[in-house]
Protein backbone atom coordinates (compact mmCIF):
# COMPACT_ATOMS: atom_id res chain seq x y z
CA UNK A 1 215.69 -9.07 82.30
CA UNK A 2 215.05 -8.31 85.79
CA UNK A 3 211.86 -7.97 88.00
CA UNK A 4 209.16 -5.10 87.16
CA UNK A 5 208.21 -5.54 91.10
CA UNK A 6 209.69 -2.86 93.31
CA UNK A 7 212.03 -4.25 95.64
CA UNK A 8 211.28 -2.74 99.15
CA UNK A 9 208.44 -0.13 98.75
CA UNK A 10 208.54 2.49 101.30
CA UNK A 11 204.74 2.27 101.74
CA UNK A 12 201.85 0.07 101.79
CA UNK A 13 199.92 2.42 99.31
CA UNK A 14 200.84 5.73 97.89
CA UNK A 15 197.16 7.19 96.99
CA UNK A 16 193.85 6.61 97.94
CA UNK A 17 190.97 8.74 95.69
CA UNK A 18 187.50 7.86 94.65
CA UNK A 19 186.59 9.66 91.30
CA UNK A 20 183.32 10.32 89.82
CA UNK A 21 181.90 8.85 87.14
CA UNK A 22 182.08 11.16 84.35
CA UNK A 23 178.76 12.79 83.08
CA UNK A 24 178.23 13.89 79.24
CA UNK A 25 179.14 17.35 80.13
CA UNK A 26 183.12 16.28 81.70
CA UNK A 27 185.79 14.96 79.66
CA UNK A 28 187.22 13.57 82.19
CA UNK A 29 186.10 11.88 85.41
CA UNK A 30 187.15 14.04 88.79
CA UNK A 31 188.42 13.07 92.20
CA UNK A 32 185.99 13.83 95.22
CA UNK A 33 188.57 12.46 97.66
CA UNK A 34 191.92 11.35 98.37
CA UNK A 35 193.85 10.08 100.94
CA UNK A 36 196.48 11.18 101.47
CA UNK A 37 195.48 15.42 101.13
CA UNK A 38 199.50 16.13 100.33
CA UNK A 39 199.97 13.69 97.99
CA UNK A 40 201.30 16.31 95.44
CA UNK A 41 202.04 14.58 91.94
CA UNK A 42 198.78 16.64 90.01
CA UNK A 43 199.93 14.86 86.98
CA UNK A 44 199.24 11.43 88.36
CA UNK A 45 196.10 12.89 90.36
CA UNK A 46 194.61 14.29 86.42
CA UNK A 47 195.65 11.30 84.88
CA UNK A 48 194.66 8.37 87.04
CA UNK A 49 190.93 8.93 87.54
CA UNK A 50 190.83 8.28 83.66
CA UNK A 51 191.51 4.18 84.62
CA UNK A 52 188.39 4.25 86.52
CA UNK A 53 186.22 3.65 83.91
CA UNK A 54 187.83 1.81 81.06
CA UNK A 55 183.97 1.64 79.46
CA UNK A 56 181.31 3.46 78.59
CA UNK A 57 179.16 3.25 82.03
CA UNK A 58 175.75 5.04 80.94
CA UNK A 59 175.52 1.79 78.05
CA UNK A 60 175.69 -0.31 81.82
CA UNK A 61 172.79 -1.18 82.81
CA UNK A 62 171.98 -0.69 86.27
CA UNK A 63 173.71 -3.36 88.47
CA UNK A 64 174.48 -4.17 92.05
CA UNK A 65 177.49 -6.18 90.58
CA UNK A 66 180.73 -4.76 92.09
CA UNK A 67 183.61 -4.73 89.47
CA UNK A 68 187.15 -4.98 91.00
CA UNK A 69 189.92 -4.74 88.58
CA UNK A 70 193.68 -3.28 88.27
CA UNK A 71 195.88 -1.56 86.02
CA UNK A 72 199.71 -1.01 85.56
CA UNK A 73 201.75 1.96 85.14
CA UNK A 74 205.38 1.41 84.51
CA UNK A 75 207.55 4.09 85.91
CA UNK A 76 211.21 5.25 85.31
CA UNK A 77 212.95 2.90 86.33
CA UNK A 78 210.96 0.22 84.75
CA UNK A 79 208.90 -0.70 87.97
CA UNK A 80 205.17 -1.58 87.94
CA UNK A 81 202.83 0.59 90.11
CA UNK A 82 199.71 -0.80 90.40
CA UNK A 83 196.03 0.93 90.17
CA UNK A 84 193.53 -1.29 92.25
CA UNK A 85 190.09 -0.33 91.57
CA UNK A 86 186.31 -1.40 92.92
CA UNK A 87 183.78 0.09 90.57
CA UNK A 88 180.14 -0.51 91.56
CA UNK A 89 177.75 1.05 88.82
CA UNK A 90 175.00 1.74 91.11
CA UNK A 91 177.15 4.22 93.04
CA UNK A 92 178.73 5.97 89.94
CA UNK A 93 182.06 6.41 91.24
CA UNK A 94 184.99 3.84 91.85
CA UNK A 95 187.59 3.64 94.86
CA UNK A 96 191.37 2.52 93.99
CA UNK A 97 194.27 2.18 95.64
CA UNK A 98 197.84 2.91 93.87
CA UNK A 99 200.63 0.77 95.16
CA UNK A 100 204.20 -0.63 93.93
CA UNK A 101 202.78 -3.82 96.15
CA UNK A 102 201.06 -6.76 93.41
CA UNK A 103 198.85 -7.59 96.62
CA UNK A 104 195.09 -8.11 94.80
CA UNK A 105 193.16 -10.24 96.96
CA UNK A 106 194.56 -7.77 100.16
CA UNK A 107 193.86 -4.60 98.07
CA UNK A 108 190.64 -5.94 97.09
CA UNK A 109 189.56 -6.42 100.44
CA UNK A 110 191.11 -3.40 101.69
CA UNK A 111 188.46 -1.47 98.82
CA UNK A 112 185.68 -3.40 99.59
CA UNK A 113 186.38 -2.10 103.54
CA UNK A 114 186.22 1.21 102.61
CA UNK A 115 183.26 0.95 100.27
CA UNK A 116 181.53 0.06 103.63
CA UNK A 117 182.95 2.87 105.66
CA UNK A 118 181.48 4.73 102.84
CA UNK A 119 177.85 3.66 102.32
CA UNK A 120 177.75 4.00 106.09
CA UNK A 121 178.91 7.44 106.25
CA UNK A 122 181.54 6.43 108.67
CA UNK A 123 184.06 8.94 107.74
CA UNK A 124 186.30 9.05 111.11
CA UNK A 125 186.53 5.44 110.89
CA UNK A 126 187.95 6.14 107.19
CA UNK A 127 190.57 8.32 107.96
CA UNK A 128 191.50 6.71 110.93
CA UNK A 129 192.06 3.37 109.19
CA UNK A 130 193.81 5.24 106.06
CA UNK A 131 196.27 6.89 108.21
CA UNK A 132 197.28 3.89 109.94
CA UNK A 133 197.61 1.54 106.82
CA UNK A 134 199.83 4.32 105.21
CA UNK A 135 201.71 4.66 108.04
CA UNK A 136 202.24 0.85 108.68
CA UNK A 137 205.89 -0.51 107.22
CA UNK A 138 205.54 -2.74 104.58
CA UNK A 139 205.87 -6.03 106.29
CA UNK A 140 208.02 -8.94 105.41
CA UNK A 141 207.43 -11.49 103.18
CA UNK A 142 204.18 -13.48 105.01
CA UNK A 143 204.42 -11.26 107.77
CA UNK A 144 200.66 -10.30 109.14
CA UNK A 145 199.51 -6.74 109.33
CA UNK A 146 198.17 -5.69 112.62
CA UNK A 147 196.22 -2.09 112.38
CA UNK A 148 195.36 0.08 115.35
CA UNK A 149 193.19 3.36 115.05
């Protein structure tokens, strides 16, 4: 049996979103943003946000704890994609990051980054960091990333 790791990704990340935490009144929880806007598989977009919160959230008490954690989707061809997430309860909505890459730690880190741009209303800075990450080749094997925006 062969890898479930794609061999040579053609991006870093494939989708960015943040989704709400569902209230009693949705059934499911809904996407206030994404990166990037084209990103057009709606079936993924509908069915994704529903990883977000794999508990019940209002049985949470409130917590500054952040929460990182990830989930797998298998696709066609047998490959892993991977659903990186940051949930903080206190902010009722969680960030992930969907990528064929198994990269944790730098996903983690990458979510915790935007989290800040976030809280600090530093939108520009956002997109501007988004756009190049997405745009950056996947580097080689222990090759550094260097960003520019």
């Amino acid at each position: 049996m062969g890898s479930r790791i794609k061999e040579n990704p053609q991006k870093i990340f494939d989708l960015f979103f943040e989704a709400a935490c569902p209230t009693p009144e949705d059934d499911d929880p809904q996407v206030l943003r994404q990166f990037p806007q084209e990103f057009d598989d709606q079936e993924s977009i509908q069915m994704l946000p529903r990883f977000c919160f794999p508990f019940d959230i209002e049985r949470v008490k409130e917590s500054p704890t952040v929460q990182h954690f990830t989930f797998a989707l298998t696709d066609m061809e047998g490959k892993q994609r991977f659903g990186f997430c940051r949930l903080a309860v206190g902010v009722r909505s969680c960030l992930c990051l969907l990528s064929y890459l198994p990269w944790f730690e730098v996903f983690y880190k990458i979510l915790n980054y935007i989290a800040d741009n976030l809280v600090k209303e530093q939108f520009t800075q956002l997109d501007e960091f988004l756009s190049a990450l997405h745009a950056h080749p996947v580097p080689h094997l222990g090759s550094p990333i260097s960003l520019e925006f």
